[in-house]
PDB file of N, CA and C in Angstrom:
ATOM      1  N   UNK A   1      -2.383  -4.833  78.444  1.00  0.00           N
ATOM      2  CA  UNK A   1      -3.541  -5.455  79.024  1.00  0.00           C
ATOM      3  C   UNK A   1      -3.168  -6.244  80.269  1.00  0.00           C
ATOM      4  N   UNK A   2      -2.140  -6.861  80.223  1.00  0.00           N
ATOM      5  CA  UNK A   2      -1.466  -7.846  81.353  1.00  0.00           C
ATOM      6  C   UNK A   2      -1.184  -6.420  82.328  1.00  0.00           C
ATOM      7  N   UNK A   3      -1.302  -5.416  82.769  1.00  0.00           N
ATOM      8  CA  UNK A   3      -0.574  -4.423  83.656  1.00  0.00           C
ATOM      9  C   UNK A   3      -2.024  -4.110  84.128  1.00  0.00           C
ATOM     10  N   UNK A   4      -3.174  -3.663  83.260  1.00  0.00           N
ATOM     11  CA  UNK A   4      -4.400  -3.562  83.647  1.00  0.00           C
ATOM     12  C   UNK A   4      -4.631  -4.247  84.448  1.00  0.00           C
ATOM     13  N   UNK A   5      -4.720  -5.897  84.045  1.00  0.00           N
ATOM     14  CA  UNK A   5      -5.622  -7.003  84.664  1.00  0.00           C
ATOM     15  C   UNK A   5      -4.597  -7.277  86.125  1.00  0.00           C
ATOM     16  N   UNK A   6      -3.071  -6.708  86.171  1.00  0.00           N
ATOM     17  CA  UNK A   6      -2.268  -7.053  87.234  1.00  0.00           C
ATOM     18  C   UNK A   6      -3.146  -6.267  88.553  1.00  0.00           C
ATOM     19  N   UNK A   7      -3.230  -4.785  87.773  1.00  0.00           N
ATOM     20  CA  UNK A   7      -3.376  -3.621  88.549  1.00  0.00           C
ATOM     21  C   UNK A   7      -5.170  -3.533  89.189  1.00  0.00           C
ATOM     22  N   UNK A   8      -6.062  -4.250  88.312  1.00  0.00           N
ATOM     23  CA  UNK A   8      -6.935  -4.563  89.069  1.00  0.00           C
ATOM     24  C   UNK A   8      -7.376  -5.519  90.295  1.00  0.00           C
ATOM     25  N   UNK A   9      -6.246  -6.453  89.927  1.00  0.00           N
ATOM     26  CA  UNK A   9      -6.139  -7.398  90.407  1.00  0.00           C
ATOM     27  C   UNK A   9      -5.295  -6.829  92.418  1.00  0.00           C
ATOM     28  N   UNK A  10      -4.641  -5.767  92.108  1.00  0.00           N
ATOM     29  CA  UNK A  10      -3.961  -4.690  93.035  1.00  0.00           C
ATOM     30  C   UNK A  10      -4.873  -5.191  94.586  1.00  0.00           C
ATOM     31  N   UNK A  11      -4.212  -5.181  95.335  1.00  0.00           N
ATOM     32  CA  UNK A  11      -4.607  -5.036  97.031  1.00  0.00           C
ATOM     33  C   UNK A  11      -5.131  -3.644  97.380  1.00  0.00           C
ATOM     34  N   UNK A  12      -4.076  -2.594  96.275  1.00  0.00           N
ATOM     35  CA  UNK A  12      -4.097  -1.128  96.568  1.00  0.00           C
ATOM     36  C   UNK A  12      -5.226  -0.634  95.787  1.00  0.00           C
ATOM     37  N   UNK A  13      -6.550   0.398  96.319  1.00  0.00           N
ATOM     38  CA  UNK A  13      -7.538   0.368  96.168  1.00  0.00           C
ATOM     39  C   UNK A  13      -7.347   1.539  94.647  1.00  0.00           C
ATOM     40  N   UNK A  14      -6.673   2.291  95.053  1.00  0.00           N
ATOM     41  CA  UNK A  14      -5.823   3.425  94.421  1.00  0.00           C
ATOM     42  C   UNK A  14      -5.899   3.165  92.926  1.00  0.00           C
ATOM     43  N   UNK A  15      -4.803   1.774  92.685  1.00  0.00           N
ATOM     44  CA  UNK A  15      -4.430   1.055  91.461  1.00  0.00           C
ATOM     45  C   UNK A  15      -5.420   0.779  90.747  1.00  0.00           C
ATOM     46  N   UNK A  16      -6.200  -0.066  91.419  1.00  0.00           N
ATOM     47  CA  UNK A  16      -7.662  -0.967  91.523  1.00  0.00           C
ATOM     48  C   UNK A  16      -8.834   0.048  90.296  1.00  0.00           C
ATOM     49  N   UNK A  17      -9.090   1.259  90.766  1.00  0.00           N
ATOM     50  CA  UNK A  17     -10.015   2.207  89.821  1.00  0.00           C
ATOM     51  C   UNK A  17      -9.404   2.660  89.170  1.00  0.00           C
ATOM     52  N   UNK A  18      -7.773   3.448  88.955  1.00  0.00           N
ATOM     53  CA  UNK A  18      -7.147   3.270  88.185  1.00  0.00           C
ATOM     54  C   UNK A  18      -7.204   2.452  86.522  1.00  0.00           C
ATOM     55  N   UNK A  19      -6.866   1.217  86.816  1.00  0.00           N
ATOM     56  CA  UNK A  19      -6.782   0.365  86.055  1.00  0.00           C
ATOM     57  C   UNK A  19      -8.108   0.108  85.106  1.00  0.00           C
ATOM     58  N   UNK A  20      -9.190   0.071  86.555  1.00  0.00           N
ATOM     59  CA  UNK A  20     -10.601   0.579  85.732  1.00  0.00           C
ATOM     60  C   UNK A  20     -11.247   1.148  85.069  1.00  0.00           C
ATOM     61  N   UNK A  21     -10.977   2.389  85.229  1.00  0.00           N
ATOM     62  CA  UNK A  21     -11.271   3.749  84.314  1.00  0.00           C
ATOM     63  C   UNK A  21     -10.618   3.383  83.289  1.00  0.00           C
ATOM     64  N   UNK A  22      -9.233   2.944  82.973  1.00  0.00           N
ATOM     65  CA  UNK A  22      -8.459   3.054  81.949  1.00  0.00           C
ATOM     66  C   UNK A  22      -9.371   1.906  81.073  1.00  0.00           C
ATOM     67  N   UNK A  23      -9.343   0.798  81.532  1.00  0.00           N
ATOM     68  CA  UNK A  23     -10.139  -0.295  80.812  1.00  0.00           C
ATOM     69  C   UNK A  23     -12.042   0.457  80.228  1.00  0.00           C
ATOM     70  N   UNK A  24     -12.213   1.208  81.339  1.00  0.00           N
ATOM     71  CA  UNK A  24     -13.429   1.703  80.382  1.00  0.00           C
ATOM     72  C   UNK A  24     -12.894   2.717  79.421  1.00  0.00           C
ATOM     73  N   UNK A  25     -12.169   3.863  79.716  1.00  0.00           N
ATOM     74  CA  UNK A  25     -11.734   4.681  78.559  1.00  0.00           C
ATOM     75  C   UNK A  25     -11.263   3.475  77.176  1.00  0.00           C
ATOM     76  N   UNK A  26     -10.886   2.338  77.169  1.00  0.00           N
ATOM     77  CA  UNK A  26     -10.571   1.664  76.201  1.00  0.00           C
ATOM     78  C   UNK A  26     -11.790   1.328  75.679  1.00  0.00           C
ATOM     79  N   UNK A  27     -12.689   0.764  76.332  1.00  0.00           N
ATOM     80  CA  UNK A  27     -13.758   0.268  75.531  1.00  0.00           C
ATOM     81  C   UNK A  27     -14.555   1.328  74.857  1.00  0.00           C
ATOM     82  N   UNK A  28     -15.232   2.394  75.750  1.00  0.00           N
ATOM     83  CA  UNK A  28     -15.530   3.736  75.506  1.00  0.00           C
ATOM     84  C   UNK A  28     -15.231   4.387  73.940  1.00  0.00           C
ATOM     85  N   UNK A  29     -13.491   4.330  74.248  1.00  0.00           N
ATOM     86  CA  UNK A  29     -12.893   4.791  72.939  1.00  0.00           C
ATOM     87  C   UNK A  29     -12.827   4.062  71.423  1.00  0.00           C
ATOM     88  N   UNK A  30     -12.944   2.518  72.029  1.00  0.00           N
ATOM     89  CA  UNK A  30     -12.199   2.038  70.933  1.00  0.00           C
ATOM     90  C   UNK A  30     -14.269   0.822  70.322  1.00  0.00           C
ATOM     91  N   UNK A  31     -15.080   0.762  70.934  1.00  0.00           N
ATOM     92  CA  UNK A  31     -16.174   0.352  70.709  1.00  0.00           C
ATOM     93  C   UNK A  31     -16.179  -0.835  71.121  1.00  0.00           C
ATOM     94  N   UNK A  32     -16.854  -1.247  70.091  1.00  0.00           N
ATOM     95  CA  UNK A  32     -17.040  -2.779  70.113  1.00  0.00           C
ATOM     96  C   UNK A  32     -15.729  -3.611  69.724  1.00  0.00           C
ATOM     97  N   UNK A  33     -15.303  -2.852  68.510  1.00  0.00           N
ATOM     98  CA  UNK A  33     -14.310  -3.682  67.796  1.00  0.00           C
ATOM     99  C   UNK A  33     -12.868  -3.932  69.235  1.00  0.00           C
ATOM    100  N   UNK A  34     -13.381  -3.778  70.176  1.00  0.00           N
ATOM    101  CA  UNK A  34     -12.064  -3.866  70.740  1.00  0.00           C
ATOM    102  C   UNK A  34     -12.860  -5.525  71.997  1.00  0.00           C
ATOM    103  N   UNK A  35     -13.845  -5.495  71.876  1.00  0.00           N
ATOM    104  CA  UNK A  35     -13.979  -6.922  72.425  1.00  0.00           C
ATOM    105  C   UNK A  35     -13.979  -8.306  71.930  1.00  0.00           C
ATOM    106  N   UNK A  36     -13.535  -8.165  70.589  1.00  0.00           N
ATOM    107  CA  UNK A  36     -12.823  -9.617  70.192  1.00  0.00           C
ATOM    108  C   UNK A  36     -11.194  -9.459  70.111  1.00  0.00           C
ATOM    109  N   UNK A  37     -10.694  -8.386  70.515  1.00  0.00           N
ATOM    110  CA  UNK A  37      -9.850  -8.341  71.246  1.00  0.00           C
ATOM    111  C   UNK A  37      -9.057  -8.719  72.261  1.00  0.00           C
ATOM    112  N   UNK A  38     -10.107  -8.132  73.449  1.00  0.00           N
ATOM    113  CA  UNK A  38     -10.095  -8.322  74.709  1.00  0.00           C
ATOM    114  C   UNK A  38     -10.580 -10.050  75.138  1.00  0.00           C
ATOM    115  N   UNK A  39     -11.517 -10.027  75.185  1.00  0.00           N
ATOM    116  CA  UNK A  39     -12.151 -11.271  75.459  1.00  0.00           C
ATOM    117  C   UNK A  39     -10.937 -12.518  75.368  1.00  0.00           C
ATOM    118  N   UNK A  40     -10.192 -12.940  74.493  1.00  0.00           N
ATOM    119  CA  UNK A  40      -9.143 -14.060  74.464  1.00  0.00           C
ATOM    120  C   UNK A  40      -8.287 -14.254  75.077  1.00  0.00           C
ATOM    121  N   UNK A  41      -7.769 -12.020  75.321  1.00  0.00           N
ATOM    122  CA  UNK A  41      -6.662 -12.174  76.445  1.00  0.00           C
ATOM    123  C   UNK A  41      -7.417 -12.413  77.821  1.00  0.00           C
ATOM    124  N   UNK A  42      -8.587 -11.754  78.369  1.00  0.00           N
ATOM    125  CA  UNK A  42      -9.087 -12.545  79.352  1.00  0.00           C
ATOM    126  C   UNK A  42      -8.959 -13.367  79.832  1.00  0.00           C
ATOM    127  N   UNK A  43      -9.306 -14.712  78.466  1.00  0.00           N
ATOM    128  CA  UNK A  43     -10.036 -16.097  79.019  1.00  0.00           C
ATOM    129  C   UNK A  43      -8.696 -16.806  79.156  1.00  0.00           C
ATOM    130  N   UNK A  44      -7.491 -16.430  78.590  1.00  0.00           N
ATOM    131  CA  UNK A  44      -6.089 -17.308  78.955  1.00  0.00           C
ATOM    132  C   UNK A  44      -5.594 -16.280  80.187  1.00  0.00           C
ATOM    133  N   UNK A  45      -5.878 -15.134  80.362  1.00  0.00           N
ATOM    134  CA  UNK A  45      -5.376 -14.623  81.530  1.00  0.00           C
ATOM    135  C   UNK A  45      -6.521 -15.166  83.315  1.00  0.00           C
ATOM    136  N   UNK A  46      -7.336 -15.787  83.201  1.00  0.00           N
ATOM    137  CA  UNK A  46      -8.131 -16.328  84.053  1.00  0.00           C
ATOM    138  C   UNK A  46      -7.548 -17.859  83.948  1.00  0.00           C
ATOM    139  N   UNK A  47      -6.915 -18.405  83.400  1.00  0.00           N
ATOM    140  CA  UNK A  47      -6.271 -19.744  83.431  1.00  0.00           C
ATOM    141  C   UNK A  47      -4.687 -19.363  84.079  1.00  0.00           C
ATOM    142  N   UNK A  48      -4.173 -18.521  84.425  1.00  0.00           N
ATOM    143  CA  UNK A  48      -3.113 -17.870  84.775  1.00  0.00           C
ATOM    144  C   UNK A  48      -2.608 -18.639  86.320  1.00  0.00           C
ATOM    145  N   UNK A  49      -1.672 -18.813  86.360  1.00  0.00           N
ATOM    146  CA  UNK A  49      -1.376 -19.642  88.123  1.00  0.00           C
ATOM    147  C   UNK A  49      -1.130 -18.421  88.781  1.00  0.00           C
ATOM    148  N   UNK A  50      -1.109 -16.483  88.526  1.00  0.00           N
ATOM    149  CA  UNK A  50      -0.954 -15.469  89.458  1.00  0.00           C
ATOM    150  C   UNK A  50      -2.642 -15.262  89.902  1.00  0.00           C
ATOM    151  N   UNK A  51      -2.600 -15.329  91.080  1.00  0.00           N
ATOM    152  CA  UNK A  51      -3.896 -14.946  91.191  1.00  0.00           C
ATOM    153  C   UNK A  51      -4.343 -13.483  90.985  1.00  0.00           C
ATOM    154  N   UNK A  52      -3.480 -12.865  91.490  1.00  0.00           N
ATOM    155  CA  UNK A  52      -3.686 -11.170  90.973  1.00  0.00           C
ATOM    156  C   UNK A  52      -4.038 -10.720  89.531  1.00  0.00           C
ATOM    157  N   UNK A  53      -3.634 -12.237  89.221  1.00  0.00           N
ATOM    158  CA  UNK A  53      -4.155 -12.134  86.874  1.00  0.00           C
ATOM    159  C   UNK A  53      -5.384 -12.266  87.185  1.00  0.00           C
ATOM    160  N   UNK A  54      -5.716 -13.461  87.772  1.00  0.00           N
ATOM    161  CA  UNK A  54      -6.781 -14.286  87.867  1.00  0.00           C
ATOM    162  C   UNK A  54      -8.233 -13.701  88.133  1.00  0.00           C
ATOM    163  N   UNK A  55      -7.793 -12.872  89.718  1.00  0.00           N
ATOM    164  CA  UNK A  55      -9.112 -11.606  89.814  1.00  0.00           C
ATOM    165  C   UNK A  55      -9.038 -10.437  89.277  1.00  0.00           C
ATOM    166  N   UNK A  56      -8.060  -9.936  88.353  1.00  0.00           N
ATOM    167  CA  UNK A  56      -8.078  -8.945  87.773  1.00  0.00           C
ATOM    168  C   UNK A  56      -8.641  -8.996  86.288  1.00  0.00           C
ATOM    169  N   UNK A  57      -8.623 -10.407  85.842  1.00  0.00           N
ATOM    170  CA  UNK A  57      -9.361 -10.695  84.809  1.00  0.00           C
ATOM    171  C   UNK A  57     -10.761 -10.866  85.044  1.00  0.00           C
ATOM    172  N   UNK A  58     -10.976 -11.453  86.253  1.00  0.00           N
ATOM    173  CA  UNK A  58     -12.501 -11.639  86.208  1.00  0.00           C
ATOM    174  C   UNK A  58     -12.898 -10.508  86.263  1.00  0.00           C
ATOM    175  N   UNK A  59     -12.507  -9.070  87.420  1.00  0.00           N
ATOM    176  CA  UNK A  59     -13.007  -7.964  87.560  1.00  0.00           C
ATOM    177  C   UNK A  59     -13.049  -7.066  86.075  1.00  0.00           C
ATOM    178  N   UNK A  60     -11.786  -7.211  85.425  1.00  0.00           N
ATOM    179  CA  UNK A  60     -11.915  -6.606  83.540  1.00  0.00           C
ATOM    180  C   UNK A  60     -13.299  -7.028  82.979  1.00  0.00           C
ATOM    181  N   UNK A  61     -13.687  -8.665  83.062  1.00  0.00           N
ATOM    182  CA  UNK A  61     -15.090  -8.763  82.614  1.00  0.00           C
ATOM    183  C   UNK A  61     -16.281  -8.160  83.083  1.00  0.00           C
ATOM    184  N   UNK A  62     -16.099  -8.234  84.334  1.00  0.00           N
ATOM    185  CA  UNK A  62     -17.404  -7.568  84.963  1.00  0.00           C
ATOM    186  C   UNK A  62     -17.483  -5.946  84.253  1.00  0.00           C
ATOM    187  N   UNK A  63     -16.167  -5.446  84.442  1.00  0.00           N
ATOM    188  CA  UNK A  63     -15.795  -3.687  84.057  1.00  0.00           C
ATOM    189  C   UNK A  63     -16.168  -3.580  82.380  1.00  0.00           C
ATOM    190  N   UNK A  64     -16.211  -4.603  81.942  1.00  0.00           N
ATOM    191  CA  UNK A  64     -17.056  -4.101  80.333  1.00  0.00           C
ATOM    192  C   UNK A  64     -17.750  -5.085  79.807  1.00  0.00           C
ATOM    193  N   UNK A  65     -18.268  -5.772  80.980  1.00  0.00           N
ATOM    194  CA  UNK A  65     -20.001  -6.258  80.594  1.00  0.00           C
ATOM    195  C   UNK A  65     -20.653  -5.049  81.668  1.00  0.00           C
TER     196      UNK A  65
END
C-alpha cells in the first residue's frame, strides 16, 4: 500500500494511473471488506512528513470514494 500511495503520489504521470488502476482493481476485487483496511493506512499515511505519501494518500481517497 505504501508503494501505491508513493507511486500516486509520482511526478511521473505514467506511475500516477498505474498505481490507480491497481488501487481500483483492489477495491473492485476485494469489495468492501477491504476499506476498513485501507482507510487506517491512509489516515497515518496523510500524517506522513513525505509529501509524495501525503498526496498520494489523499489522491487513494478520492480513487475509492
Amino acid at each position: 500500500m505504501s508503494m501505491i500511495m508513493s507511486l500516486l503520489g509520482s511526478p511521473e504521470i505514467e506511475q500516477q494511473e498505474t498505481a490507480s488502476r491497481t488501487l481500483g482493481e483492489l477495491c473492485r476485487k476485494n469489495g468492501e471488506r477491504i476499506f476498513s483496511e485501507l482507510v487506517p493506512i491512509l489516515q497515518k499515511a496523510i500524517s506522513s512528513s513525505d509529501p509524495r505519501t501525503k498526496e498520494g494518500a489523499c489522491l487513494a481517497f478520492a480513487d475509492i470514494m
